[in-house]
C-alpha atoms as a PDB file:
ATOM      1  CA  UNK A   1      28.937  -2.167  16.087  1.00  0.00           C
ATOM      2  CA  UNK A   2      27.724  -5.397  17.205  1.00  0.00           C
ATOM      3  CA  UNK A   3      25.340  -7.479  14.729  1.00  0.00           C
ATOM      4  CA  UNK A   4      24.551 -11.017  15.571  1.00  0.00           C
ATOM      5  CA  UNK A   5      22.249 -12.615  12.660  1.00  0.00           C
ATOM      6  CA  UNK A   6      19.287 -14.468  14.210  1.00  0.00           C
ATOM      7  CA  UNK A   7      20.199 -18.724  13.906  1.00  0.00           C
ATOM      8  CA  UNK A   8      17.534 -20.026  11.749  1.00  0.00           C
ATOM      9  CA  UNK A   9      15.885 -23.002  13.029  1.00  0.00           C
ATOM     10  CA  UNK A  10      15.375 -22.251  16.373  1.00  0.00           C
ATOM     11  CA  UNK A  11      12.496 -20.209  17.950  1.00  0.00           C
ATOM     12  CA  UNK A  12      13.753 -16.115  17.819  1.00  0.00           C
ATOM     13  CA  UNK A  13      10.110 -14.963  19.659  1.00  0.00           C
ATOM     14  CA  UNK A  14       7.945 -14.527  20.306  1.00  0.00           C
ATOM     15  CA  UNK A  15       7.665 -10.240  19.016  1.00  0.00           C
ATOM     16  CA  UNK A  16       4.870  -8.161  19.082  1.00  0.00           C
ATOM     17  CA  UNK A  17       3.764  -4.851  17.172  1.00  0.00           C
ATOM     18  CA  UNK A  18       1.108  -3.084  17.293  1.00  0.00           C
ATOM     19  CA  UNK A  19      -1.168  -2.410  14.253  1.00  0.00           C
ATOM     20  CA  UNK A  20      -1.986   0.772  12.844  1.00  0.00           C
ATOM     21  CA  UNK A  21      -5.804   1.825  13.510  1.00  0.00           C
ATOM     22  CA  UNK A  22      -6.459  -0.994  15.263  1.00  0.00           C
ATOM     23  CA  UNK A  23      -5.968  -1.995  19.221  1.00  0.00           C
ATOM     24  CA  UNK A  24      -4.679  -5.309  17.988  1.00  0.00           C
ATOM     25  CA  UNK A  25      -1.279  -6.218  18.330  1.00  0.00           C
ATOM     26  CA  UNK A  26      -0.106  -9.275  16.437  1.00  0.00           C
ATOM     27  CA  UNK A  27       3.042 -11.398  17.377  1.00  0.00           C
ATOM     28  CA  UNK A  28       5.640 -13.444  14.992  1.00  0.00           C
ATOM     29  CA  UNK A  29       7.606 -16.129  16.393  1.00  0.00           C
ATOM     30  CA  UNK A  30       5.434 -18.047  18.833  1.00  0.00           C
ATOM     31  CA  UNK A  31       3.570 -21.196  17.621  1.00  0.00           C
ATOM     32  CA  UNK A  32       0.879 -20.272  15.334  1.00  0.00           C
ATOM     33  CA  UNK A  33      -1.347 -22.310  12.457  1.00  0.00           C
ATOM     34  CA  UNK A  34       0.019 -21.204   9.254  1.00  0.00           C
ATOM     35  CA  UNK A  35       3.493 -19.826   7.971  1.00  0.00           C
ATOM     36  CA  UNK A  36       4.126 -16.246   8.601  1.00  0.00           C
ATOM     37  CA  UNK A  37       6.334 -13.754   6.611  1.00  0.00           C
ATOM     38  CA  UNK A  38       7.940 -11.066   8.745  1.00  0.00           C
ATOM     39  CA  UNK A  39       8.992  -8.039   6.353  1.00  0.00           C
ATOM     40  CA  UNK A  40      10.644  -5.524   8.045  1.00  0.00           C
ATOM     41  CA  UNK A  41      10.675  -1.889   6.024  1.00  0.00           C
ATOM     42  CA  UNK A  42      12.700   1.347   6.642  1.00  0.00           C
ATOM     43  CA  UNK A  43       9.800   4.016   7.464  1.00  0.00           C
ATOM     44  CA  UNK A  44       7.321   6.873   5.503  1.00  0.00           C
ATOM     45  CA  UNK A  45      10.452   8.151   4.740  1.00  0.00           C
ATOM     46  CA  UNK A  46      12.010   6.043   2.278  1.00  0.00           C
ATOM     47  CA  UNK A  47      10.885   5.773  -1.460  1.00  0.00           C
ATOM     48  CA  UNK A  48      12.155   2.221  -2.280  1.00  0.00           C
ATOM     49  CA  UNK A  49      10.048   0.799   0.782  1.00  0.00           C
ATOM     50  CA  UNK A  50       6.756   2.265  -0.650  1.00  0.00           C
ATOM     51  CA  UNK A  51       7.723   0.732  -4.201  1.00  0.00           C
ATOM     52  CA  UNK A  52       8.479  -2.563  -2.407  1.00  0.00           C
ATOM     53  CA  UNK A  53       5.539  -2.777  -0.585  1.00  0.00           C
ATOM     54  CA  UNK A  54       3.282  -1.316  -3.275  1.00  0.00           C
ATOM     55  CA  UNK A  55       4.341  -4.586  -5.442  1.00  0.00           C
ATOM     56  CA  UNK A  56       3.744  -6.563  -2.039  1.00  0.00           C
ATOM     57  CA  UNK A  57       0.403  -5.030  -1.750  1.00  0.00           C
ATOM     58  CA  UNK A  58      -0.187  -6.082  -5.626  1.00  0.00           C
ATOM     59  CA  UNK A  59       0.748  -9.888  -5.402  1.00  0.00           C
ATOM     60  CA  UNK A  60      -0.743 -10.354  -1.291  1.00  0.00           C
ATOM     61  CA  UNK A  61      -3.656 -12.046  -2.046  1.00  0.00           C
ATOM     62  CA  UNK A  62      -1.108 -14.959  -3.783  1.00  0.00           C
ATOM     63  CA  UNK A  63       1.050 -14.646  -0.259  1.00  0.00           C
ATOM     64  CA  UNK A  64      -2.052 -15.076   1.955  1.00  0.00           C
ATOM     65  CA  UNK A  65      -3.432 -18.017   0.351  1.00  0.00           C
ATOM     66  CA  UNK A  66       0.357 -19.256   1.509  1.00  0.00           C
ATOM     67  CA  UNK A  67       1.300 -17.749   5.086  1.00  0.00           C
ATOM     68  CA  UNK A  68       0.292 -14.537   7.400  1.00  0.00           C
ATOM     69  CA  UNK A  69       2.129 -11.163   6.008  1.00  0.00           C
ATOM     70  CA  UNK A  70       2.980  -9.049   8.841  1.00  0.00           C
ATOM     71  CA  UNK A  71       4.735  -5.650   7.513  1.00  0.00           C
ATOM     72  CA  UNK A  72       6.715  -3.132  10.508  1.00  0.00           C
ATOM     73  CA  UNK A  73       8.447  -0.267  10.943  1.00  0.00           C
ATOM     74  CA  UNK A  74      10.108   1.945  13.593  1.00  0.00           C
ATOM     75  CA  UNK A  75       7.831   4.638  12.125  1.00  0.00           C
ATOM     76  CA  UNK A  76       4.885   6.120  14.542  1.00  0.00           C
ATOM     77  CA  UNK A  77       1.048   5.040  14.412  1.00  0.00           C
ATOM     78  CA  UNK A  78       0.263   8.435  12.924  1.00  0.00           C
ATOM     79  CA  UNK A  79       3.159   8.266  10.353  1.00  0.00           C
ATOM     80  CA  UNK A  80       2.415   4.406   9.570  1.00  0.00           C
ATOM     81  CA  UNK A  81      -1.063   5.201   9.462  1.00  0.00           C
ATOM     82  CA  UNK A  82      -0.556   8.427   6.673  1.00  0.00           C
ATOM     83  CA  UNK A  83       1.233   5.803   4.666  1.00  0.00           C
ATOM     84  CA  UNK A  84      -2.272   3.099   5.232  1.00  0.00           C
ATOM     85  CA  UNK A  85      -3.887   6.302   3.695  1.00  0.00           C
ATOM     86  CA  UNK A  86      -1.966   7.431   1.081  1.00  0.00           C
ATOM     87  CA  UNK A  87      -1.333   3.784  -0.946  1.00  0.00           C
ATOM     88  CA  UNK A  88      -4.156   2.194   0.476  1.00  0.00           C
ATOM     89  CA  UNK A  89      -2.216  -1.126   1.397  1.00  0.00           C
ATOM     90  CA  UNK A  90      -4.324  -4.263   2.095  1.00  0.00           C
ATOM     91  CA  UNK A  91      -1.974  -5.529   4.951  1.00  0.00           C
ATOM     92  CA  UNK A  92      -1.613  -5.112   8.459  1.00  0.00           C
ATOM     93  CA  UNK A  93       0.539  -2.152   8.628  1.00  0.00           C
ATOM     94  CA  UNK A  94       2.628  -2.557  12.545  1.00  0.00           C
ATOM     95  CA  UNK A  95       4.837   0.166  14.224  1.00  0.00           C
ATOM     96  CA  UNK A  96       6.756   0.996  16.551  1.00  0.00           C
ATOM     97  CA  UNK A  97       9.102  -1.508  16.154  1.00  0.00           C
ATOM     98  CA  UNK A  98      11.903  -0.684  19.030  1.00  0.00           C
ATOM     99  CA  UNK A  99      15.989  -0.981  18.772  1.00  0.00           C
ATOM    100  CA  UNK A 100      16.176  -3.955  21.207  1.00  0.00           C
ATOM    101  CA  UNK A 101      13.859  -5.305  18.554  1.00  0.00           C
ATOM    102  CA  UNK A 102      15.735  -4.400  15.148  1.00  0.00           C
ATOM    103  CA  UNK A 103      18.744  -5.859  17.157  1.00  0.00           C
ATOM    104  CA  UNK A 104      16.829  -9.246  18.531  1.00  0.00           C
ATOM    105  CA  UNK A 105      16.045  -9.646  14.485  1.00  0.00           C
ATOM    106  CA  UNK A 106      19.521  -8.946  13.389  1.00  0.00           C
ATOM    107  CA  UNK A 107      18.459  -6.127  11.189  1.00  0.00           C
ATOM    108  CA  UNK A 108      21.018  -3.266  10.904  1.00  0.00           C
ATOM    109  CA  UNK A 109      20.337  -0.113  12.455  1.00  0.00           C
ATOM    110  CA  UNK A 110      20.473   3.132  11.033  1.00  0.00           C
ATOM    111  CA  UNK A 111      20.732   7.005  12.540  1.00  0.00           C
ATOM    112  CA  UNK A 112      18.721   9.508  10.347  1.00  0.00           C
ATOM    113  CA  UNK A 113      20.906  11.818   7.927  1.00  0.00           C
ATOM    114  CA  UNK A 114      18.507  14.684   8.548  1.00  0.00           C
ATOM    115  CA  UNK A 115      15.493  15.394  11.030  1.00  0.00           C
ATOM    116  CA  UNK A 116      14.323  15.513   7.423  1.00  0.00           C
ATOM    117  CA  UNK A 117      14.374  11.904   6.814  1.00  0.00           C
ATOM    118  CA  UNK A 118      13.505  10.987  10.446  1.00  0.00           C
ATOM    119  CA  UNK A 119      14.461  11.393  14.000  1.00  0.00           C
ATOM    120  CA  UNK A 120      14.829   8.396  15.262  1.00  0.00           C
ATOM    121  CA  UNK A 121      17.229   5.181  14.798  1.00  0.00           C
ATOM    122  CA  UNK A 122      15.544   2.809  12.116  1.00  0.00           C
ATOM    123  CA  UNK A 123      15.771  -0.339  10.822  1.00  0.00           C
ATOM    124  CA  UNK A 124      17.293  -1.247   7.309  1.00  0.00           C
ATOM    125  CA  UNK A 125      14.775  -3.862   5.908  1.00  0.00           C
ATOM    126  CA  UNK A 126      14.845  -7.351   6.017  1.00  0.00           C
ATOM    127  CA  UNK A 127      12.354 -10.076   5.455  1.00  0.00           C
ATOM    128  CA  UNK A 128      11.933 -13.672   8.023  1.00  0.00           C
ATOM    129  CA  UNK A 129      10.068 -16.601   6.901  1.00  0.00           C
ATOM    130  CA  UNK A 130       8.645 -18.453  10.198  1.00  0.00           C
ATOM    131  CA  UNK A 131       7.370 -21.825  10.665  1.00  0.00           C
ATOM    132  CA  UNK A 132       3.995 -22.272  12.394  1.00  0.00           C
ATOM    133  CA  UNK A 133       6.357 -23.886  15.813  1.00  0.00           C
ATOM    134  CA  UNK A 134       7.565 -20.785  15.671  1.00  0.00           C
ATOM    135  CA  UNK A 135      11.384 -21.491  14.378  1.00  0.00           C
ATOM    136  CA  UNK A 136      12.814 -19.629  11.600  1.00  0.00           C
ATOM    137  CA  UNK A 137      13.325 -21.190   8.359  1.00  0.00           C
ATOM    138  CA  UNK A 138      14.689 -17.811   6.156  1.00  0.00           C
ATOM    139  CA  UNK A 139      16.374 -14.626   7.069  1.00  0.00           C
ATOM    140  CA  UNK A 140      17.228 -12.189   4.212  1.00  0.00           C
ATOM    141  CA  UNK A 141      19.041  -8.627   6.203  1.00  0.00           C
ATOM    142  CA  UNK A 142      19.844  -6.121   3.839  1.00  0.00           C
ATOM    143  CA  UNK A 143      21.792  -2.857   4.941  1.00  0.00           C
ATOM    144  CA  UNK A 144      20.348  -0.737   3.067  1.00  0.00           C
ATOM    145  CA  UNK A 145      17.110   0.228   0.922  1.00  0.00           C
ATOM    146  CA  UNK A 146      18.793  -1.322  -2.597  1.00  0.00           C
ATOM    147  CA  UNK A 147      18.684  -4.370  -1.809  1.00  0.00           C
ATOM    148  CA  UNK A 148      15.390  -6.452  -1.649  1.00  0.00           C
ATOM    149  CA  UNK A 149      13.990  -9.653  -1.984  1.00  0.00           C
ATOM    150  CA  UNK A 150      11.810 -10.799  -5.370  1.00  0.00           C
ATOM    151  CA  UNK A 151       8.551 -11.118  -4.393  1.00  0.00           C
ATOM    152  CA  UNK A 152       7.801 -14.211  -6.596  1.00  0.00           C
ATOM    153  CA  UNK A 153      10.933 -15.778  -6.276  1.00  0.00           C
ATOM    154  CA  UNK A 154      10.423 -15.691  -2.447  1.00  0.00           C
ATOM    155  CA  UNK A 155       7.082 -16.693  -2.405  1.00  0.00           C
ATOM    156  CA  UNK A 156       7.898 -19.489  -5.014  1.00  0.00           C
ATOM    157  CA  UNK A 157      11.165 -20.946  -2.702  1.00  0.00           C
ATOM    158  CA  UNK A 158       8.603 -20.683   0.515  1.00  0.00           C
ATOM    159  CA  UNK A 159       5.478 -22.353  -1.465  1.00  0.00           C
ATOM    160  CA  UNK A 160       9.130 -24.921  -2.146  1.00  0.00           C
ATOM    161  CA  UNK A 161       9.458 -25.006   1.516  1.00  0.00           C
ATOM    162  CA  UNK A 162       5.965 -25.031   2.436  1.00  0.00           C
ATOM    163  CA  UNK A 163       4.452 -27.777   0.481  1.00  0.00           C
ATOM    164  CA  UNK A 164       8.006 -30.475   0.609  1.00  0.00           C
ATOM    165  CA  UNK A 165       8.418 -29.844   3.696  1.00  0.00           C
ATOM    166  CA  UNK A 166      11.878 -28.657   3.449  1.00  0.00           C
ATOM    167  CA  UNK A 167      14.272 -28.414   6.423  1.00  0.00           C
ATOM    168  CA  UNK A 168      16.187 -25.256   7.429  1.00  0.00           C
ATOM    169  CA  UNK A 169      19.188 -24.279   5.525  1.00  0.00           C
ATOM    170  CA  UNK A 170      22.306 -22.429   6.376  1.00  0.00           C
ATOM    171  CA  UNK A 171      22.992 -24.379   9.461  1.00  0.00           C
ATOM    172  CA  UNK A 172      26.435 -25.898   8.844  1.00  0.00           C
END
């Protein structure tokens, strides 16, 4: 297995996903106005994504008064858009997010345990903080569905980054 982590400070984009319901695609990476926050989740299937994005969901309006919140998946339109439905999520819910792209991220790749879970490879989550230029300023890859970032602590370190201007970390 090869997994190369994604360098921050230099431009890893631009990527595109589509959004669910809509016949808009949005792209990270590429110069933009604001900050973005990538979050990357496992799919419908998986319990601890809906209780991490339900809390995202609950503390969004404090993230988009910061930075853009893009949310993805390898999951389908029709299984993204079930989820839209069922926990009636404020964000732009993407899919289709494809294994050259879980690999371009860095993200680590999973098969399905059961056509139960899913059928297709997915990504385990992860979560990129982007600078409007486009470069990437945070990277937190997890390889599995345990481990997750604090909401408020993140958003407090990138409202850090944000407002002092801080330069990338992790470089050396």
């Amino acid at each position: 297995m090869t997994f190369t982590k994604p360098p921050v400070g230099t431009v890893f984009g631009p990527l595109s996903f589509p959004v669910a319901g809509r016949s808009e695609v949005l792209t990270v990476g590429a110069p933009t106005v604001r900050w973005s926050m990538l979050f990357v989740y496992r799919g419908k299937h998986c319990p601890r994504c809906k209780r991490f994005l339900n809390k995202l969901n609950a503390v969004l309006p404090d993230w988009r008064a910061q930075m853009d919140v893009i949310v993805v998946s390898a999951d389908t339109e029709e299984k993204a858009l079930a989820d839209k439905a069922e926990f009636g999520w404020d964000f732009d819910l993407c899919y289709g997010l494809t294994e050259p792209q879980m690999r371009k991220l860095g993200l680590y790749v999973s098969e399905p345990l059961s056509e139960a879970e899913t059928t297709e490879n997915f990504a385990e989550p992860g979560a990129f903080g982007i600078r409007p230029d486009g470069t990437l300023m945070l990277v937190d890859i997890s390889n599995g569905p345990a481990a997750r970032p604090d909401l408020d602590e993140l958003l407090d370190g990138m409202i850090f980054n944000i407002t002092n201007n801080r330069p990338v970390r992790g470089t050396a």
